[in-house]
Protein backbone atom coordinates (compact mmCIF):
# COMPACT_ATOMS: atom_id res chain seq x y z
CA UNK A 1 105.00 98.68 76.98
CA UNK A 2 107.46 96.68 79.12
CA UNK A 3 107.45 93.65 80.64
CA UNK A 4 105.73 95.35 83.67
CA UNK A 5 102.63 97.37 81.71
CA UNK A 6 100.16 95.69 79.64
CA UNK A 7 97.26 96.96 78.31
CA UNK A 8 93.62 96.46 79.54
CA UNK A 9 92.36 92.79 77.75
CA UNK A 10 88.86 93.82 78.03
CA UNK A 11 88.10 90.99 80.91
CA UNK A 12 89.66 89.02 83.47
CA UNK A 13 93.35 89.50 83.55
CA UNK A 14 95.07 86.61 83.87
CA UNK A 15 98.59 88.13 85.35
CA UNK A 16 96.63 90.28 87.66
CA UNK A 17 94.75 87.02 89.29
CA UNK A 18 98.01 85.63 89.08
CA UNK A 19 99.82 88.00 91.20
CA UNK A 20 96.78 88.67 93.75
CA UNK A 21 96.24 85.21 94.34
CA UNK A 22 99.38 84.38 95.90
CA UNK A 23 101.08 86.42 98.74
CA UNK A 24 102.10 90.09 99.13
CA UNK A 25 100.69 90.23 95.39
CA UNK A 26 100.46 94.18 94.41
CA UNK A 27 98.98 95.35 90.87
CA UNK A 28 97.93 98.94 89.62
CA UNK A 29 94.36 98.80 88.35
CA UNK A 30 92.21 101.39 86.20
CA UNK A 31 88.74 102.25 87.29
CA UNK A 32 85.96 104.75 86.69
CA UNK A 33 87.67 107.03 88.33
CA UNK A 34 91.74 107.27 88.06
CA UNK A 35 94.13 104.04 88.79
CA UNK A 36 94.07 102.54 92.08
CA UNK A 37 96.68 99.70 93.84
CA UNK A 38 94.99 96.21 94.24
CA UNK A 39 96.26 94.08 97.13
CA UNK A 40 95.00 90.76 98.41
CA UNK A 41 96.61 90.23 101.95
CA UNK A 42 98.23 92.09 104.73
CA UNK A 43 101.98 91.89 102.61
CA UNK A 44 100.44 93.49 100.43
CA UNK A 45 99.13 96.01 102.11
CA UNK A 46 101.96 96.92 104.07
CA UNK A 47 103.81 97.25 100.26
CA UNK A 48 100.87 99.74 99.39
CA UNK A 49 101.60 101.91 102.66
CA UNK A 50 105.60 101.56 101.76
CA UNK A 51 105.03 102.39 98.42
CA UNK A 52 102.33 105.30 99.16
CA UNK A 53 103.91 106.66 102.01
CA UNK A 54 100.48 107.32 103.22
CA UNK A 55 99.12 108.06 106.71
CA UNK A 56 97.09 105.12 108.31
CA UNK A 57 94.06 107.36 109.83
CA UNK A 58 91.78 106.81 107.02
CA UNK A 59 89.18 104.07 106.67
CA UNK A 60 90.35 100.47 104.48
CA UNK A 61 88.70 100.37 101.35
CA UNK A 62 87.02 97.04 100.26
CA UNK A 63 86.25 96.76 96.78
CA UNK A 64 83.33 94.20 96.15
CA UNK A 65 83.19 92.07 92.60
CA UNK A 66 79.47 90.83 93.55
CA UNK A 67 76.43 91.98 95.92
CA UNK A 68 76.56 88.34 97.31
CA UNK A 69 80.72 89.77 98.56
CA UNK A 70 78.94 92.61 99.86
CA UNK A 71 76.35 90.96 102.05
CA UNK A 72 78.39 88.30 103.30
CA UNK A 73 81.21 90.81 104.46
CA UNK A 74 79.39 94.11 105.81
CA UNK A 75 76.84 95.20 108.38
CA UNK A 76 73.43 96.54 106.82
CA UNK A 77 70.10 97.22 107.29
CA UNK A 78 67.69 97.08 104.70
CA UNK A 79 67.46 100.33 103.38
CA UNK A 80 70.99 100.18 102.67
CA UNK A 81 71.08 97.22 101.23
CA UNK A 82 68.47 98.59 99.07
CA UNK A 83 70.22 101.60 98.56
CA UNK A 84 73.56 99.35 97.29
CA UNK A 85 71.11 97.44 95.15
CA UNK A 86 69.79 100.51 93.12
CA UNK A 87 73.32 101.65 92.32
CA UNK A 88 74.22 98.02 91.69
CA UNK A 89 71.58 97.85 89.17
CA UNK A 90 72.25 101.11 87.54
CA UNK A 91 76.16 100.43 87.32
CA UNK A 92 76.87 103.46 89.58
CA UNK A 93 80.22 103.65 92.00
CA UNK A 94 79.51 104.08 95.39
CA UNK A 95 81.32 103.45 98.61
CA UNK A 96 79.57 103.09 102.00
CA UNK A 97 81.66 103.27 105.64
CA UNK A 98 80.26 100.32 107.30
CA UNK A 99 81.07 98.19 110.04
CA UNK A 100 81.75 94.34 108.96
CA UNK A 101 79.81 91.24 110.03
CA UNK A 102 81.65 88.62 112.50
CA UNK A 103 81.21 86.38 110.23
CA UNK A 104 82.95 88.66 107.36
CA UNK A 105 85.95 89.33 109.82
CA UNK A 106 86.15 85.43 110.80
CA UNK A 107 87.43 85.30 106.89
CA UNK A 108 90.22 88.17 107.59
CA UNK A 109 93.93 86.11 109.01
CA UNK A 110 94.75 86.71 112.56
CA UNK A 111 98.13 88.66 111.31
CA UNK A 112 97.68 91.88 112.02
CA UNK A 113 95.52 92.90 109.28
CA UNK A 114 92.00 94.32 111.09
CA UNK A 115 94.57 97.00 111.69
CA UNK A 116 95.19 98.02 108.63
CA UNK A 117 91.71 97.63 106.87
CA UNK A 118 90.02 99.72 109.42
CA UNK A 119 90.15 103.02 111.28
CA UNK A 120 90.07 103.62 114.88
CA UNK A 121 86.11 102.64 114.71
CA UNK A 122 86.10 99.54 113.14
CA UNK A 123 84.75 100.69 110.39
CA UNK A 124 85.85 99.93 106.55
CA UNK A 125 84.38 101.08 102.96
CA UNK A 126 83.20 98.63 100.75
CA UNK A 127 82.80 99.56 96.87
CA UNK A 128 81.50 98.34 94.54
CA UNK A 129 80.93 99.26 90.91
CA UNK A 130 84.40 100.70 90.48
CA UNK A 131 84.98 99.87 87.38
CA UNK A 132 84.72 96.72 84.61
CA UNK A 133 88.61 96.17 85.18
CA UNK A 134 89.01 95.46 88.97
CA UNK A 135 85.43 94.11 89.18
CA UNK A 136 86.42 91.23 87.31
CA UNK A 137 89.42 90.97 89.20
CA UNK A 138 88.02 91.18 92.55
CA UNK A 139 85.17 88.78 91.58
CA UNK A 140 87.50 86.12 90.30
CA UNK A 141 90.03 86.48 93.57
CA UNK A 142 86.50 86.14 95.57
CA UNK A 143 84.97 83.22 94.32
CA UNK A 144 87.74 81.19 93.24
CA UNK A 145 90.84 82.16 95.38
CA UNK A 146 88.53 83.26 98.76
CA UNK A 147 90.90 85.92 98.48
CA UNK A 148 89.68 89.70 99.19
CA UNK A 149 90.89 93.05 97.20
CA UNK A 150 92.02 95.90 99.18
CA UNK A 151 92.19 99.25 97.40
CA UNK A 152 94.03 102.72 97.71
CA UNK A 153 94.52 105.71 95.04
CA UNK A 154 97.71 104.94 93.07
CA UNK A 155 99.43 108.12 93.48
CA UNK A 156 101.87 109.79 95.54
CA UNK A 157 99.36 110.71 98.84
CA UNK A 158 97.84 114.00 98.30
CA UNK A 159 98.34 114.21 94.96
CA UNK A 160 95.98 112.63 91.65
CA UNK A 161 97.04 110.53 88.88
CA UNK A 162 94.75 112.30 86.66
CA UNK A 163 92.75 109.43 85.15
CA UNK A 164 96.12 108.83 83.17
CA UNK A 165 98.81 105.86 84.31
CA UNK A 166 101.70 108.06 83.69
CA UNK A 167 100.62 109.71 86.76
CA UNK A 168 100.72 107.08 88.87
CA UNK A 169 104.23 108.10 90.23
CA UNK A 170 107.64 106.76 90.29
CA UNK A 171 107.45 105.48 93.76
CA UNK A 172 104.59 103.25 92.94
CA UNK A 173 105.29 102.13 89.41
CA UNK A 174 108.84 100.76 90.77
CA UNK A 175 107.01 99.10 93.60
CA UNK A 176 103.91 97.14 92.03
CA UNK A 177 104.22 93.99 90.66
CA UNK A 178 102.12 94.56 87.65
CA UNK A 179 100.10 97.76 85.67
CA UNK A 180 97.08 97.21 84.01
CA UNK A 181 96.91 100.15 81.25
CA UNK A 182 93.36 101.82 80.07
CA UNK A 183 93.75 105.11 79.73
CA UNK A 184 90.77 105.40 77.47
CA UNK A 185 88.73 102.95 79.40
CA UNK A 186 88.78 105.47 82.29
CA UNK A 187 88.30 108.88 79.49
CA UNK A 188 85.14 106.98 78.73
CA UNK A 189 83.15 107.52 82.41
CA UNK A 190 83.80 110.92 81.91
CA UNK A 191 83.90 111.54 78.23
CA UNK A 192 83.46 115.48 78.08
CA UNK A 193 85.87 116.30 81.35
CA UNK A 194 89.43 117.03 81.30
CA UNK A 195 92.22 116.11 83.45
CA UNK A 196 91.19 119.77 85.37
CA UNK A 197 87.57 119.21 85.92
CA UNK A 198 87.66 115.29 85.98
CA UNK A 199 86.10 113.49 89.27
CA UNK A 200 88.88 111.17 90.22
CA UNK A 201 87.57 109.89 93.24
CA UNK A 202 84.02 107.94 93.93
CA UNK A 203 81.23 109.28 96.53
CA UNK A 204 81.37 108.41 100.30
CA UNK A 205 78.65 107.27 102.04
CA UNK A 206 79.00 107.21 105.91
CA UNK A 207 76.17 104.40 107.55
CA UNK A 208 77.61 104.72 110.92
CA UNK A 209 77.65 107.45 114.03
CA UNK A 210 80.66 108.22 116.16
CA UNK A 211 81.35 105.10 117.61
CA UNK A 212 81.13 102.92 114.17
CA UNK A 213 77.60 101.98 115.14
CA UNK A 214 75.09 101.59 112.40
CA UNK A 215 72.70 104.19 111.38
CA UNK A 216 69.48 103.16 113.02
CA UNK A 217 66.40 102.11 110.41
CA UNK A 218 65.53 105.58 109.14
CA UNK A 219 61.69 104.24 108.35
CA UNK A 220 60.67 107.27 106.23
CA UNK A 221 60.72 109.31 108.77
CA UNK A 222 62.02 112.63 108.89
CA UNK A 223 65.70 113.73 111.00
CA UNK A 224 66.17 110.53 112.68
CA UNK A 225 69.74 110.47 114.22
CA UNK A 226 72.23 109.56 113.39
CA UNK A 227 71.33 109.31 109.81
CA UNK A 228 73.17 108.18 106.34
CA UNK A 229 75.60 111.09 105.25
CA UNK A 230 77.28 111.86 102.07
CA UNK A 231 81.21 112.36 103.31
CA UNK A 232 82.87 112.88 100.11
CA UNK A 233 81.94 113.92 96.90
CA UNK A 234 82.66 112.43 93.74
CA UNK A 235 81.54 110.85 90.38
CA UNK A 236 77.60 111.17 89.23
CA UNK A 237 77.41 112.79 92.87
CA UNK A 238 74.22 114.45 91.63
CA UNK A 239 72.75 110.63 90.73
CA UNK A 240 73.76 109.40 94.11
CA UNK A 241 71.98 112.24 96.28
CA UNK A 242 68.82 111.37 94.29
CA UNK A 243 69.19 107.81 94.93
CA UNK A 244 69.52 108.56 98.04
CA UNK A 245 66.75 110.52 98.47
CA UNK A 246 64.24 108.08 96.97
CA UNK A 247 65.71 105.85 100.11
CA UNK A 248 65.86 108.34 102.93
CA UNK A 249 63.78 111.17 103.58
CA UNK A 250 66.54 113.37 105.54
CA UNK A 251 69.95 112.44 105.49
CA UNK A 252 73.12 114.90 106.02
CA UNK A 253 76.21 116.32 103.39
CA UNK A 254 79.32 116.28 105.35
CA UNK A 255 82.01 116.54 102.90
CA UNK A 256 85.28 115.79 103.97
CA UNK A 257 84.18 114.47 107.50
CA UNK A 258 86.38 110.92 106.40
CA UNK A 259 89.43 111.07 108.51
């Protein structure tokens, strides 16, 4: 390992917090699904697009460390809250496009960095369950630095990193500030895959319509519109469309309608 890399310490890492907590902080992560870059600020971010050399069309992604984060940050109606409550419960990764609260983007600096955390809508996605590692790390920054945790694939764009850090890329490993190794952390989600038929990205939940308005109360009724759609596919996809069907009686599969 050098100086840079350390392995996973099975909690809260202490460097990572370190690093995020102050400014323009910029860390590789492992989660359920691959390795991701974990900023805390608009510095950072603006490393993460350097580094990434990444398009800015697609929606920010927030990852949240508690269901209190969540609430306090995003728009929702009940039945979503509900439906981030059942996947909460059962531990299962899920991202929802949502618009934010005022009093969520009161929190966010005036510098500049609305811009970056949301598309042309207004509209970010806010995870949570992503995995043991950046959950405790986004938690901690939360609720004792008031700090958030921005997230994007750590990869060169376009391209995977395999589940495996030595994928990550040159470009990004010169560029971050620290890597959290756990290569076997992330084999563990998805045991009996292999680095061809691995998921390495979460499922995608739009709750809005064209203009980043929220889905109106679906109320067990049948093809109310707009309605919740599934926008990208992902891990325990199959688990997620029954959740979501226990929720909403008609909803829509749109897969790759995210840019």
């Amino acid at each position: 390992m050098s100086e840079k890399k350390i392995i996973w310490n099975k909690g809260i890492q202490p460097e990572a917090i370190d690093i995020l907590s102050k400014n323009g902080g910029m860390i590789v992560s492992p989660t359920k699904v691959g390795y991701i870059i974990m900023t805390s600020d608009k510095q950072g971010l603006e490393r993460k697009f350097e580094a990434k050399q990444r398009k800015r069309n697609k929606p920010g992604v927030v990852l949240c460390g508690s269901m209190e984060q969540l609430k306090q940050l995003a728009q929702m109606n009940d039945e979503i809250e509900a439906l981030y409550q059942k996947h909460w419960d059962e531990d299962v990764l899920l991202g929802c496009i949502l618009p934010w609260k005022k009093a969520g983007l009161d929190l966010l600096p005036d510098d500049g960095i609305r811009e970056l955390m949301m598309d042309s809508r207004q509209t970010t996605c806010f995870v949570i369950r992503f995995g043991k590692p950046g959950e405790f790390i986004a938690k901690e920054l939360w609720e004792k630095h008031g700090k958030f945790s921005f997230a994007s694939s750590a990869n060169p764009s376009g391209k995977g990193n395999r589940g495996l850090v030595e994928n990550i890329g040159e470009r990004i490993e010169e560029r971050a500030d620290l890597i959290i190794c756990a290569n076997d952390y992330v084999k563990s989600i998805q045991p009996n895959e292999d680095e061809r038929t691995r998921y390495e990205q979460g499922v995608m939940v739009s709750m809005v319509d064209e203009d980043g308005k929220l889905v109106p109360l679906q109320n067990n009724e049948r093809k109310i519109k707009p309605c919740p759609s599934v926008i990208r596919k992902g891990l325990d996809i199959n688990k997620i469309m029954s959740f979501m069907s226990d929720t909403f009686i008609s909803w829509e599969y749109n897969h790759g309608d995210y840019y």
